[in-house]
C-alpha atoms as a PDB file:
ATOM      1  CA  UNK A   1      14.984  24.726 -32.210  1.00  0.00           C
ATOM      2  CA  UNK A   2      16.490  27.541 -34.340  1.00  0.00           C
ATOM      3  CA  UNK A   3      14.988  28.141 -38.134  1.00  0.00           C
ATOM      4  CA  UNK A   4      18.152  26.239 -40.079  1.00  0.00           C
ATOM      5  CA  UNK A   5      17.659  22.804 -37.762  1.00  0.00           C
ATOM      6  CA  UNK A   6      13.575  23.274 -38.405  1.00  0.00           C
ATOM      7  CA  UNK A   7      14.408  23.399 -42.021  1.00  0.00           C
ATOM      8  CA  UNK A   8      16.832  20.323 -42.299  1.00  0.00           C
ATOM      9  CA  UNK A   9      14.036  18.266 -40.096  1.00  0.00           C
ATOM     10  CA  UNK A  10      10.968  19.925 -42.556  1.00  0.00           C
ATOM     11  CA  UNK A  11      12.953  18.413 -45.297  1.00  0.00           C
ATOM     12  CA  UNK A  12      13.894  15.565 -43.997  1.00  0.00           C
ATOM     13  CA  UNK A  13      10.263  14.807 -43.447  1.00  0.00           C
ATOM     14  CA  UNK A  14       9.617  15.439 -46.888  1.00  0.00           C
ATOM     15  CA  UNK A  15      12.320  12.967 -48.088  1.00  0.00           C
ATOM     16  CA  UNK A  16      10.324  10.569 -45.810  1.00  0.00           C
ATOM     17  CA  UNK A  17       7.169  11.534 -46.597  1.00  0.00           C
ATOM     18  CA  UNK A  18       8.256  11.363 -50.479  1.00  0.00           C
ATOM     19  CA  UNK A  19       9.683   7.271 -49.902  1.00  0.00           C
ATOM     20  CA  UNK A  20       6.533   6.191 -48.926  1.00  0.00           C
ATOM     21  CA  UNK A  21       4.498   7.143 -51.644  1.00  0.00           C
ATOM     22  CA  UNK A  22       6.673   5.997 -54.354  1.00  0.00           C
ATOM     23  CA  UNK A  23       6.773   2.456 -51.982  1.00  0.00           C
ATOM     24  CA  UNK A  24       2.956   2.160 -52.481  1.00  0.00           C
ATOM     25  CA  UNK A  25       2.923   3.671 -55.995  1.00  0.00           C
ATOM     26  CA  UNK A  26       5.610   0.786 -57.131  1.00  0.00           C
ATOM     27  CA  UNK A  27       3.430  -1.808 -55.212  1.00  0.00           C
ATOM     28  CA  UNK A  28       0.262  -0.801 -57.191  1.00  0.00           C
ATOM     29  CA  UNK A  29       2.408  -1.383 -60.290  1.00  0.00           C
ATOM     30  CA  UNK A  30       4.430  -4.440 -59.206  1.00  0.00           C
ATOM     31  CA  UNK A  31       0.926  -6.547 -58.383  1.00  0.00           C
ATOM     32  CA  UNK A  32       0.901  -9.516 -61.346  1.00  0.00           C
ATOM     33  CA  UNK A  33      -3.187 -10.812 -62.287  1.00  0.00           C
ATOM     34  CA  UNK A  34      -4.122 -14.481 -62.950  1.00  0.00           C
ATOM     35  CA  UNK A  35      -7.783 -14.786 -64.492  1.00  0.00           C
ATOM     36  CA  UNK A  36      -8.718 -17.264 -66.484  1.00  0.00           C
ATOM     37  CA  UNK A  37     -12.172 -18.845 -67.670  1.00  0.00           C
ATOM     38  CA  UNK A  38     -15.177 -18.499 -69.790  1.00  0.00           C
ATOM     39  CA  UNK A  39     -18.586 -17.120 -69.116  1.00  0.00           C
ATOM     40  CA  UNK A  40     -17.362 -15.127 -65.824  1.00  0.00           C
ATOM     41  CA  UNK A  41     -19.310 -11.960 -64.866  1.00  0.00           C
ATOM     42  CA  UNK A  42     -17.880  -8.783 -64.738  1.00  0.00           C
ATOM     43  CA  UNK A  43     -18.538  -8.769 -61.081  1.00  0.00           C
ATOM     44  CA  UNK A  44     -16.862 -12.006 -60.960  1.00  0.00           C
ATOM     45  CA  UNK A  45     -13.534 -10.648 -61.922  1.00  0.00           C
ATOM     46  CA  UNK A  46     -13.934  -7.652 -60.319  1.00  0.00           C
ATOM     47  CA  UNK A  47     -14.029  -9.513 -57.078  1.00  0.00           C
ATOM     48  CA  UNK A  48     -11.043 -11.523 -58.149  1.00  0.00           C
ATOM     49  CA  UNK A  49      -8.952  -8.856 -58.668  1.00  0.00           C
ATOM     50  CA  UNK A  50     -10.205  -7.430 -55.776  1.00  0.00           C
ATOM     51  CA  UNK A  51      -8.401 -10.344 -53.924  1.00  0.00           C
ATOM     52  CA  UNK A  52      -5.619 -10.910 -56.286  1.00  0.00           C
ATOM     53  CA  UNK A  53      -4.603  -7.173 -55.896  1.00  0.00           C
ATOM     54  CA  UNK A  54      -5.531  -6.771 -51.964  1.00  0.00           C
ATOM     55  CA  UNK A  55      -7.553  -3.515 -53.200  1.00  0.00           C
ATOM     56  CA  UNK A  56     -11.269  -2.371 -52.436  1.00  0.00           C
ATOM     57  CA  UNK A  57     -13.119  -2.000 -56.360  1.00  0.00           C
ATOM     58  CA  UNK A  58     -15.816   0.472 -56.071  1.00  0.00           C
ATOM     59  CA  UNK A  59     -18.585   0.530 -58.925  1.00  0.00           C
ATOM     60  CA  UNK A  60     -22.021   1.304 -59.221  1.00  0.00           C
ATOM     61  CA  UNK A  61     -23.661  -2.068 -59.458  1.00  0.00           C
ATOM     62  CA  UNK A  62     -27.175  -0.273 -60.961  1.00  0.00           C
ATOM     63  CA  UNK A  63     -24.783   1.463 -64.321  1.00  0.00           C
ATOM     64  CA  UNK A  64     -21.891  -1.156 -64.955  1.00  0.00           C
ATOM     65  CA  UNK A  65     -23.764  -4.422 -65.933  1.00  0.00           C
ATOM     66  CA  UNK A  66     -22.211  -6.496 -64.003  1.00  0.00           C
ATOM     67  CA  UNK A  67     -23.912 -10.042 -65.024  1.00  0.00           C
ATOM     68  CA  UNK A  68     -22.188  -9.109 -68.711  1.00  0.00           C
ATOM     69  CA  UNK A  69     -20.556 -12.318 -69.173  1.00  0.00           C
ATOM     70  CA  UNK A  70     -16.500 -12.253 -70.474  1.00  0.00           C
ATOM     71  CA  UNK A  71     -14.334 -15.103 -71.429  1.00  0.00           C
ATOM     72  CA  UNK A  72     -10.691 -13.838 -70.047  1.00  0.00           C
ATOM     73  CA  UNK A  73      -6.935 -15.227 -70.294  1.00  0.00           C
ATOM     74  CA  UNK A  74      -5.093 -13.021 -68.408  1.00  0.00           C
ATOM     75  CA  UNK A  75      -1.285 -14.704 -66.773  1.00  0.00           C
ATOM     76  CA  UNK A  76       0.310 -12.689 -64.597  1.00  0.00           C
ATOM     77  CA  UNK A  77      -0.384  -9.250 -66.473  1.00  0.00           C
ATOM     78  CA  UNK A  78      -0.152  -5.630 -64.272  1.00  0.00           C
ATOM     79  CA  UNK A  79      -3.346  -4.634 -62.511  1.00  0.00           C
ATOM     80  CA  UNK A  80      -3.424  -1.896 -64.945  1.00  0.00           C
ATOM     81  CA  UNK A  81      -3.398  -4.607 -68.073  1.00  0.00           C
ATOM     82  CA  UNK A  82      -6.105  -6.781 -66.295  1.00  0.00           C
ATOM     83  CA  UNK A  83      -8.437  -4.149 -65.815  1.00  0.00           C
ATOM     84  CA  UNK A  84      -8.674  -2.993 -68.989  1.00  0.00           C
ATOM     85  CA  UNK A  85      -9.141  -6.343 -70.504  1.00  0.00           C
ATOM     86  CA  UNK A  86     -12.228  -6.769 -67.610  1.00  0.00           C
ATOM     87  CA  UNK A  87     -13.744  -3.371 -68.628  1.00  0.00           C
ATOM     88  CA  UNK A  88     -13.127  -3.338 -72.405  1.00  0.00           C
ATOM     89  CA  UNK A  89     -16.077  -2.852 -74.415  1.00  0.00           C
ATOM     90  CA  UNK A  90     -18.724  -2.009 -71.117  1.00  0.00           C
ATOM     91  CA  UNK A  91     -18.211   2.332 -72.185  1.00  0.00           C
ATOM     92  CA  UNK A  92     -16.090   1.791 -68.338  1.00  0.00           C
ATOM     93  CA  UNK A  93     -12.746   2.788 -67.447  1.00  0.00           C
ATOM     94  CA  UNK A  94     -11.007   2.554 -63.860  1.00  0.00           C
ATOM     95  CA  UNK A  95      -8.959   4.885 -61.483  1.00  0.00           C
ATOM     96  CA  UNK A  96      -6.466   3.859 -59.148  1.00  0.00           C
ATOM     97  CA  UNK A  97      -6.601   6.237 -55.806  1.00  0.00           C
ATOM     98  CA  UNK A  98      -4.453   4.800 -53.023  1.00  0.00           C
ATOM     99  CA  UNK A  99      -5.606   1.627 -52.293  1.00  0.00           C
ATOM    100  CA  UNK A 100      -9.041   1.517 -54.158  1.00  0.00           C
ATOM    101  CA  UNK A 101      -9.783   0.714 -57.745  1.00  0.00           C
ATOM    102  CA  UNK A 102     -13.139   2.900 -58.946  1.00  0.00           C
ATOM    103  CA  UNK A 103     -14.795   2.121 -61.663  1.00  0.00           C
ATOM    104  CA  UNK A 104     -15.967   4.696 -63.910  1.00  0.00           C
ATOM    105  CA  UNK A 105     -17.737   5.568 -67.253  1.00  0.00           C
ATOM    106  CA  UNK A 106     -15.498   6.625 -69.777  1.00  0.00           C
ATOM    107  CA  UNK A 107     -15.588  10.155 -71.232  1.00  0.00           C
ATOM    108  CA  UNK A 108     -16.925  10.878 -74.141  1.00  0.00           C
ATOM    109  CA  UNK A 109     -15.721  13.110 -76.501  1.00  0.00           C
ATOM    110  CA  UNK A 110     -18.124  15.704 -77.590  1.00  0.00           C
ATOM    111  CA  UNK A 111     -18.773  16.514 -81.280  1.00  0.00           C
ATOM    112  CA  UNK A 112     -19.304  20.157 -82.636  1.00  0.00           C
ATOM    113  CA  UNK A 113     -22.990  18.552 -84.036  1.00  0.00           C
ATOM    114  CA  UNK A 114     -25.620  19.954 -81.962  1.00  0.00           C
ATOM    115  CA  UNK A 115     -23.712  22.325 -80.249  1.00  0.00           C
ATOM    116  CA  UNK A 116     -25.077  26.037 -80.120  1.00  0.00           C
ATOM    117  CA  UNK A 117     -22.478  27.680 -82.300  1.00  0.00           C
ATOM    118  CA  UNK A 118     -23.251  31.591 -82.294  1.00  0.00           C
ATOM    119  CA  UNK A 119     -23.373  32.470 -86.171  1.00  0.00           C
ATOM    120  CA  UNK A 120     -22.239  36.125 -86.750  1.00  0.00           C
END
């Protein structure tokens, strides 16, 4: 194989290579959430979206307090959407990394207050 046909095939890889994570990108995206009901645990809907998304939710089970009860109405909103209404208000946040959803604390912004400034 000389250098010009390794190149076309390198790129053409690429191109290939490219396709198929802007497939499973646009999947992540495209999934649509139905959770509804009062009193459900945040592990509750975790695990439903879990199966409603067909993605593995990591969180640490000891930090997020996950018997906090949540009344949700959430009909056919993004994954994105639906897990922000789930986490909102638990100081939690989420990132989506191929096919798992972790659950994470949010950062906090730090304030110049107690902060060793040096004074010259």
């Amino acid at each position: 194989m000389n250098n010009s046909s390794a190149r076309v095939h390198f790129k053409l890889l690429l191109l290939v290579c490219i396709c198929f994570l802007s497939v499973a990108t646009y999947g992540q995206s495209n999934v649509k959430i139905v959770l509804k009901g009062n009193d459900i645990t945040i592990k509750e809907a975790l695990q439903e979206i879990e199966k409603q998304s067909k993605m593995s939710v990591a969180y640490n089970e000891s930090k997020l307090n996950g018997t906090k009860k949540v009344s949700l109405d959430i009909t056919g909103q993004t994954l994105e959407e639906a897990m922000g209404q789930v986490l909102a208000g638990t100081g939690y946040t989420y990132q989506i990394r191929n096919e798992y959803i972790m659950v994470v604390p949010e950062k906090k912004e730090q304030s110049p207050i107690g902060k060793n400034i040096p004074v010259r």
